[in-house]
N, C-alpha and C. Protein backbone atom coordinates (compact mmCIF):
# COMPACT_ATOMS: atom_id res chain seq x y z
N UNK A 1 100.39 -50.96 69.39
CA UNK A 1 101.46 -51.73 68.76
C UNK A 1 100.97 -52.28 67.43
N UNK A 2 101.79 -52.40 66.14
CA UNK A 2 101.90 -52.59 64.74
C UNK A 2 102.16 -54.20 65.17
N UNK A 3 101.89 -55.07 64.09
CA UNK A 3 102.17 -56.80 64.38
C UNK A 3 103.38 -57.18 64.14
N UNK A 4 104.51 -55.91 63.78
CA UNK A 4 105.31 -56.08 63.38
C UNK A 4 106.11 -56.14 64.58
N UNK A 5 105.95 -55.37 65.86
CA UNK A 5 106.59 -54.95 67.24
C UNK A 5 106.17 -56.06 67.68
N UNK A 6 105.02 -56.45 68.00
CA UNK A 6 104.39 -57.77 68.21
C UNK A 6 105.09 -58.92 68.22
N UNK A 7 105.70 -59.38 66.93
CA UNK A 7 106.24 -60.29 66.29
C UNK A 7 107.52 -59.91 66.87
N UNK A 8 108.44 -58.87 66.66
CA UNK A 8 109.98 -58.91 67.36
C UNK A 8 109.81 -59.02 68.97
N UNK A 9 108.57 -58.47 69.76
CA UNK A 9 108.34 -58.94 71.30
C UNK A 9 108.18 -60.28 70.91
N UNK A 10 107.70 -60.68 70.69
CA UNK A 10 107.21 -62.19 71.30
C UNK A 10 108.53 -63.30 71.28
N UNK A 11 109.40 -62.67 69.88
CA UNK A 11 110.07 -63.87 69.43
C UNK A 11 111.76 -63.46 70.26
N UNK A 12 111.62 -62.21 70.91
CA UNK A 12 112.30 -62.12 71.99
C UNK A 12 112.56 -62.70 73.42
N UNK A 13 111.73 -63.75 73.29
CA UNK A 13 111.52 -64.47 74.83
C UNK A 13 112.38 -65.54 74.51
N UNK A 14 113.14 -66.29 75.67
CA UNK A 14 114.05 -67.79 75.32
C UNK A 14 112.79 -68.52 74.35
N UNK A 15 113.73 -69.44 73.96
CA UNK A 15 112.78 -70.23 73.06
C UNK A 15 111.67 -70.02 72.35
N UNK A 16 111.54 -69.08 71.98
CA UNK A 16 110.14 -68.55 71.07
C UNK A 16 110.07 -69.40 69.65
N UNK A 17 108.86 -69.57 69.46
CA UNK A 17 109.30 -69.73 68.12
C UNK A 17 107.84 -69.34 67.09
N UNK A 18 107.86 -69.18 65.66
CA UNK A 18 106.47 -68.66 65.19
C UNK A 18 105.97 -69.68 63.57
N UNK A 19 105.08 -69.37 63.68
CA UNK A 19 104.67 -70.15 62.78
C UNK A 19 103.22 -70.24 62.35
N UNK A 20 103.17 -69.69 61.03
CA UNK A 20 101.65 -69.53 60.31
C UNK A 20 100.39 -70.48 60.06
N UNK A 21 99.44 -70.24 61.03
CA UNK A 21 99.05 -71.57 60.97
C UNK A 21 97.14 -70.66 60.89
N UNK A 22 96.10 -71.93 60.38
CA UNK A 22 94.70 -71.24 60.14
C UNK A 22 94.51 -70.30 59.32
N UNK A 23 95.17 -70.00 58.25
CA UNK A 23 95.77 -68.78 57.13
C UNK A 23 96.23 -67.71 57.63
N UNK A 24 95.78 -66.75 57.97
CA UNK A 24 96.31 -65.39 58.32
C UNK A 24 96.95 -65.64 60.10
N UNK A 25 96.89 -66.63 60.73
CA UNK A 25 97.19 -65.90 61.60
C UNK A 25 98.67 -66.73 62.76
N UNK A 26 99.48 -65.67 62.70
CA UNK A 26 100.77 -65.87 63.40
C UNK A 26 100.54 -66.30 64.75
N UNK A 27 101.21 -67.82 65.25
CA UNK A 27 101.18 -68.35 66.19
C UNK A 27 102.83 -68.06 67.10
N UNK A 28 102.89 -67.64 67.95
CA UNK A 28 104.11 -67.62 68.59
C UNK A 28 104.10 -68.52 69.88
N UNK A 29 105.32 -69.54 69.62
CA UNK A 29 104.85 -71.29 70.77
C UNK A 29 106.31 -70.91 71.56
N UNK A 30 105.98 -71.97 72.95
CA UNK A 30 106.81 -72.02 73.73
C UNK A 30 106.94 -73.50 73.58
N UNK A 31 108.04 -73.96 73.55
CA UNK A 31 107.76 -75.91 73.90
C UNK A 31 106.63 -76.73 73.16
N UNK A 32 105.78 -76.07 71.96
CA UNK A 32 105.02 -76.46 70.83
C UNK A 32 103.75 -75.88 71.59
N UNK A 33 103.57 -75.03 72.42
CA UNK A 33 102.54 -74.72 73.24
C UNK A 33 102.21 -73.49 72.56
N UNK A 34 101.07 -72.82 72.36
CA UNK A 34 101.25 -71.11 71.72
C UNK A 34 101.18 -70.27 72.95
N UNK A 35 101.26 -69.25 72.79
CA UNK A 35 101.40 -68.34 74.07
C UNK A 35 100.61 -67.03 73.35
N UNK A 36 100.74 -66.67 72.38
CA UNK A 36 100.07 -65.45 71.42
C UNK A 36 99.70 -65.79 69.91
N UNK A 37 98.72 -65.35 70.16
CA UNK A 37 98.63 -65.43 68.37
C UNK A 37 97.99 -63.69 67.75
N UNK A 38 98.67 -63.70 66.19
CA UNK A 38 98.29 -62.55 66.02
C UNK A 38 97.97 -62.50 64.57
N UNK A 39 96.54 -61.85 64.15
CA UNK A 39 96.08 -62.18 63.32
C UNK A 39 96.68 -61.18 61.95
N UNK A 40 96.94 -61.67 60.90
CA UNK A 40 97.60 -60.50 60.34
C UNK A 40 97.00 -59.74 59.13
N UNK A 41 95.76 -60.87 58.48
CA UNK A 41 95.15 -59.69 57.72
C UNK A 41 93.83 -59.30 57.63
N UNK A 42 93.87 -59.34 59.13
CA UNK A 42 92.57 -58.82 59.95
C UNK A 42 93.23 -58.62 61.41
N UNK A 43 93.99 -57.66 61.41
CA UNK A 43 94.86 -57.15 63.05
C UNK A 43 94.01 -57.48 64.52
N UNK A 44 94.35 -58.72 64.83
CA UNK A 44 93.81 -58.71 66.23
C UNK A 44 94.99 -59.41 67.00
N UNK A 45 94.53 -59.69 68.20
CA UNK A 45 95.53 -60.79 68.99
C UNK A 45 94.94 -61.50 70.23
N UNK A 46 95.38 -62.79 70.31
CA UNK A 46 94.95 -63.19 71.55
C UNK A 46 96.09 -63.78 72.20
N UNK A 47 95.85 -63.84 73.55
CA UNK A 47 96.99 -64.44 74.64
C UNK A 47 96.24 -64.77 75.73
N UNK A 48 96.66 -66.25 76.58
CA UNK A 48 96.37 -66.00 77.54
C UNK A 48 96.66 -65.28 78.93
N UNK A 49 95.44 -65.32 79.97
CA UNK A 49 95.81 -64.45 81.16
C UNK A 49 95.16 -65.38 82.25
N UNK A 50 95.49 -64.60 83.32
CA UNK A 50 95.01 -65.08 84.74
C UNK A 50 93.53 -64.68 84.76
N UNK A 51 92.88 -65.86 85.44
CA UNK A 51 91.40 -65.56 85.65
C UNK A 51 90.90 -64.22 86.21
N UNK A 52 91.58 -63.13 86.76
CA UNK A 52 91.46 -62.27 87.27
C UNK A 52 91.36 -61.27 85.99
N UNK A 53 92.34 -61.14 85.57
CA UNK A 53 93.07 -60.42 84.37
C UNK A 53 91.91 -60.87 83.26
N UNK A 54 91.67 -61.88 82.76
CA UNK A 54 90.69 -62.58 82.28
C UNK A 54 89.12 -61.33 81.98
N UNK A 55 88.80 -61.40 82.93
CA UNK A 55 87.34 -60.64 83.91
C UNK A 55 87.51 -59.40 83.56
N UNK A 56 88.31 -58.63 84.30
CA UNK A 56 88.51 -57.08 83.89
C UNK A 56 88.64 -56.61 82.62
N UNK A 57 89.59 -57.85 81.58
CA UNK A 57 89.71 -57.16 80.46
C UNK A 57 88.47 -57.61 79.78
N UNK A 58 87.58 -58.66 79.78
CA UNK A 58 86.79 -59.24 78.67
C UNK A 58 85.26 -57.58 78.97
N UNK A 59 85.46 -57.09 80.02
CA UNK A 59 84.41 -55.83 80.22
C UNK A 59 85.07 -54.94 79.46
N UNK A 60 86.43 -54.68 78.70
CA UNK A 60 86.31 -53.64 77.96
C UNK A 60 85.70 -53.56 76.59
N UNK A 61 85.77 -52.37 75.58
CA UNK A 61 85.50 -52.39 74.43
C UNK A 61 86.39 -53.22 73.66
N UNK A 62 86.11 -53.79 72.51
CA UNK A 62 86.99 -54.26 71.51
C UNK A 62 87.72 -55.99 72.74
N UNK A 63 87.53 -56.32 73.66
CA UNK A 63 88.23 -57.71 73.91
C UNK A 63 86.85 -58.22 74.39
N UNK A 64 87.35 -59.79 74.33
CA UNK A 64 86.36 -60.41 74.43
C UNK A 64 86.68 -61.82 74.84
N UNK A 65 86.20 -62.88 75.15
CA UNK A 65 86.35 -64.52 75.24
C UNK A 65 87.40 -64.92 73.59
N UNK A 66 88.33 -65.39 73.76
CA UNK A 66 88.63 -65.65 72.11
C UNK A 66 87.54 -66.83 72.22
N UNK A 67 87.52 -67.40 70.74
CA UNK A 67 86.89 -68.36 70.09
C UNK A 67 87.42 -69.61 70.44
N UNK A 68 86.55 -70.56 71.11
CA UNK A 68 87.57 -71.94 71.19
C UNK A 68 87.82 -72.21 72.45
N UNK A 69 88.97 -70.78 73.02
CA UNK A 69 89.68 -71.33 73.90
C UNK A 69 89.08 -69.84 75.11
N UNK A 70 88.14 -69.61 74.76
CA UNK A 70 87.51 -67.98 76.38
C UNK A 70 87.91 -69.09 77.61
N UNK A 71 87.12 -70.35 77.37
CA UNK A 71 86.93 -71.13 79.02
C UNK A 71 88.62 -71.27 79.85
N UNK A 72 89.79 -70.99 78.56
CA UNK A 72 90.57 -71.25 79.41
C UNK A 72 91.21 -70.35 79.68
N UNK A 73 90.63 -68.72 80.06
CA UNK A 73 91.20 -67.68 80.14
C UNK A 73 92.14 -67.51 78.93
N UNK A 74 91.84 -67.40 77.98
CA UNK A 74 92.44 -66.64 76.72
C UNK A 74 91.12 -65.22 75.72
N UNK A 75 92.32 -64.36 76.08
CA UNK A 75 90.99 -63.05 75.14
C UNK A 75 91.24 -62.67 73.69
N UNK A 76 90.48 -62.29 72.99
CA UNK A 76 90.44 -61.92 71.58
C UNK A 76 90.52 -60.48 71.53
N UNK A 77 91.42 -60.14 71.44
CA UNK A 77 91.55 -58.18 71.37
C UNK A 77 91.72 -57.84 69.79
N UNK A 78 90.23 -57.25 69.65
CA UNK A 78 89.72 -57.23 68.11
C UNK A 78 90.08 -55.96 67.53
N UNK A 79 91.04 -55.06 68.31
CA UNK A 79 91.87 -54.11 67.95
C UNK A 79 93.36 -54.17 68.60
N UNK A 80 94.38 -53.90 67.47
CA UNK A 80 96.07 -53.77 68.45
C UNK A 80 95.69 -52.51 69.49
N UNK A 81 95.03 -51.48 69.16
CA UNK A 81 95.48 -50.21 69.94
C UNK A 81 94.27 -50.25 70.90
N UNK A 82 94.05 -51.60 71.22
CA UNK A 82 93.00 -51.41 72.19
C UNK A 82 93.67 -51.14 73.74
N UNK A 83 94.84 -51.80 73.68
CA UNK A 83 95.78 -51.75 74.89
C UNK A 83 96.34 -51.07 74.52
N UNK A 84 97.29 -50.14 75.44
CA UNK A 84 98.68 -49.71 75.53
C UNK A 84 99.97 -50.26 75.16
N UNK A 85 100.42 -50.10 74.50
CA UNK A 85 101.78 -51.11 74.34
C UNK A 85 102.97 -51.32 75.87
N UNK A 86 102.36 -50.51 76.56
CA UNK A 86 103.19 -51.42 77.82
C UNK A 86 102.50 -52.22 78.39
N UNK A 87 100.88 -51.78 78.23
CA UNK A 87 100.23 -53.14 78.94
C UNK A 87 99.96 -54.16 78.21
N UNK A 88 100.12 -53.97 76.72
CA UNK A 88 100.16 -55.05 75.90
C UNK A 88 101.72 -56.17 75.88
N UNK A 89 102.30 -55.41 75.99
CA UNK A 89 103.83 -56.36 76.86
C UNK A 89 103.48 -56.96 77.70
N UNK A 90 103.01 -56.84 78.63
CA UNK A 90 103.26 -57.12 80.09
C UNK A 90 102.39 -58.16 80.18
N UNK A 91 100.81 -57.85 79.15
CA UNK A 91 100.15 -59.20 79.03
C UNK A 91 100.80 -60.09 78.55
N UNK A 92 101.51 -60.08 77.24
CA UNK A 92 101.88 -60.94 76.53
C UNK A 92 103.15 -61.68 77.56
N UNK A 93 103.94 -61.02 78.11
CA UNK A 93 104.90 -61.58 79.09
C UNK A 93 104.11 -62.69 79.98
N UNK A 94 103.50 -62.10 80.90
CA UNK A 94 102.58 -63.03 81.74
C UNK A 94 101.97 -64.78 80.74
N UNK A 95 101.46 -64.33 79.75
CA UNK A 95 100.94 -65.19 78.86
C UNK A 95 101.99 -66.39 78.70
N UNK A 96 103.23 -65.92 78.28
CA UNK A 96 104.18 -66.72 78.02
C UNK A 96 104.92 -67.29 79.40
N UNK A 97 104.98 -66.70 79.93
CA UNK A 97 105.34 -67.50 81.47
C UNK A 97 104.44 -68.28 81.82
N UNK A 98 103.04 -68.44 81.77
CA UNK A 98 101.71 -69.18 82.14
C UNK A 98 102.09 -70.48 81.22
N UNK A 99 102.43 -70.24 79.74
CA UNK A 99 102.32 -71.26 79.00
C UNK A 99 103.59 -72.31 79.03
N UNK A 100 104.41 -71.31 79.28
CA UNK A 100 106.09 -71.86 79.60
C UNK A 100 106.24 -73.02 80.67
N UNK A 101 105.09 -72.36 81.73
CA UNK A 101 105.39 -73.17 83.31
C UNK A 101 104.75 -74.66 82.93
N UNK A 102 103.89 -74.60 81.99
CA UNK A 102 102.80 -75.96 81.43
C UNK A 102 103.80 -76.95 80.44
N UNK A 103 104.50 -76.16 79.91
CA UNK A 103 105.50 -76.76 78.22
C UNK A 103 106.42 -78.08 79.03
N UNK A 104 106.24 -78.68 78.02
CA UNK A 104 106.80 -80.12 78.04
C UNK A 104 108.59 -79.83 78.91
N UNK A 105 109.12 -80.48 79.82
CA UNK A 105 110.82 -79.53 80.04
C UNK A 105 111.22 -79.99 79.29
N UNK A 106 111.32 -81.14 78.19
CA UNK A 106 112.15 -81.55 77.70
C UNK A 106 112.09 -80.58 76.02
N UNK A 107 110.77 -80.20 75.75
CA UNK A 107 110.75 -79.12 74.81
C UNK A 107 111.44 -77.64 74.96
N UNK A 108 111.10 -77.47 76.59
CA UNK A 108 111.38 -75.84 76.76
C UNK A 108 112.91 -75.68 76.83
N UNK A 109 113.88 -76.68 76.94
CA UNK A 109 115.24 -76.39 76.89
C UNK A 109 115.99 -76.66 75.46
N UNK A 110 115.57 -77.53 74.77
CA UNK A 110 115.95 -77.95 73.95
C UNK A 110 115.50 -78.56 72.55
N UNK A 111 115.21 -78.11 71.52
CA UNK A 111 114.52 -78.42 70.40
C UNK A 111 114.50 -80.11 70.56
N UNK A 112 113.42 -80.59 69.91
CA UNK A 112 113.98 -82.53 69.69
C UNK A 112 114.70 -82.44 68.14
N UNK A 113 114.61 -81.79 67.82
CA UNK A 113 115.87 -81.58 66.40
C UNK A 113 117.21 -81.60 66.76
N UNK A 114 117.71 -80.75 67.93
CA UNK A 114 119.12 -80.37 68.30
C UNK A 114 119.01 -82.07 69.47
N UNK A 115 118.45 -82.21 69.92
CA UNK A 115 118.89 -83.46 70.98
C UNK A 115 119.55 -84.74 69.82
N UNK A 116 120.18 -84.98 70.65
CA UNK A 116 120.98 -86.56 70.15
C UNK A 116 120.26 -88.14 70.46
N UNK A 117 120.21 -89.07 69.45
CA UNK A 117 119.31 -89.95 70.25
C UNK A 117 120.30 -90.37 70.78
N UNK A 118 119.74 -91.47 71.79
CA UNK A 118 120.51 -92.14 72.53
C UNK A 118 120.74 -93.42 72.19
N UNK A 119 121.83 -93.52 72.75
CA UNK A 119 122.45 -94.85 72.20
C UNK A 119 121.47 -96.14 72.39
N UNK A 120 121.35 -97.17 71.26
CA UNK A 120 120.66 -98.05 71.26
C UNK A 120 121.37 -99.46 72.33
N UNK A 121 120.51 -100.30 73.13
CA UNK A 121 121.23 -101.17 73.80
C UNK A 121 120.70 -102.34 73.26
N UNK A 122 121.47 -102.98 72.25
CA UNK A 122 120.60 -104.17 71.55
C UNK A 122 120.95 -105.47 72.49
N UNK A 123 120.12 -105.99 72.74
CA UNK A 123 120.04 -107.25 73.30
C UNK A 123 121.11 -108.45 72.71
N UNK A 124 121.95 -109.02 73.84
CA UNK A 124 122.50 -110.30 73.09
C UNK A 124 121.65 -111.54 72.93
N UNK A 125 121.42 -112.03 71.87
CA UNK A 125 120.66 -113.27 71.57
C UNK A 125 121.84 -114.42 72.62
N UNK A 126 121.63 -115.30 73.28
CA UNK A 126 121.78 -116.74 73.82
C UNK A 126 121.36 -118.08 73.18
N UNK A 127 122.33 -118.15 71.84
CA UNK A 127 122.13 -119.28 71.17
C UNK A 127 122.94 -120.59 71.23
């Protein structure tokens, strides 16, 4: 997969949203949480996975612990075509459901931009 397929998967999930952050590299968040990031002018990607998933993939060529965040099951895949693009879906799916189930609920349904505040209840003074 090109970062360009990447970028229309990811931002295909409810509530996706993306945003350039550390210079080159595209963050895609759930509820302000990231779920993928993908580096763009140096092509890599990371997402997290299940500790299982974790293990098997960090033994292949080209993935590895990402930087920062290996301890919390997240990998650094230092090539796109290191995966398959269906198993590169299917990670990235998993990833975003992992991060989704963690996201604030009051973020994952509803921007705090689109919410309304709520009505203020000012106190009567007793003078």
């Amino acid at each position: 997969m090109k970062a360009d397929s990447i970028r229309a998967y990811c931002l295909s999930f409810p509530q996706a949203t993306e945003n350039l952050q550390w210079g080159d590299d595209l963050c895609f968040k759930i509820g302000g949480k990231i779920f993928t990031i993908v580096g763009l002018d140096n092509p890599r990607l990371c997402f997290k996975c299940t500790a299982e998933t974790f293990a098997e993939l960090i033994e292949r060529e080209d993935i590895r612990p990402a930087p920062y965040v290996g301890r919390y099951k997240w990998v650094m895949v230092d090539r796109l075509d290191a995966l398959g693009a269906d198993q590169l879906k299917d990670l990235i799916g998993q990833s975003y459901e992992m991060v989704a189930a963690k996201a604030p609920k009051g973020k994952r349904t509803v921007s705090a931009s689109k919410k309304k505040p709520a009505p203020s209840k000012a106190r009567k003074r007793n003078t």
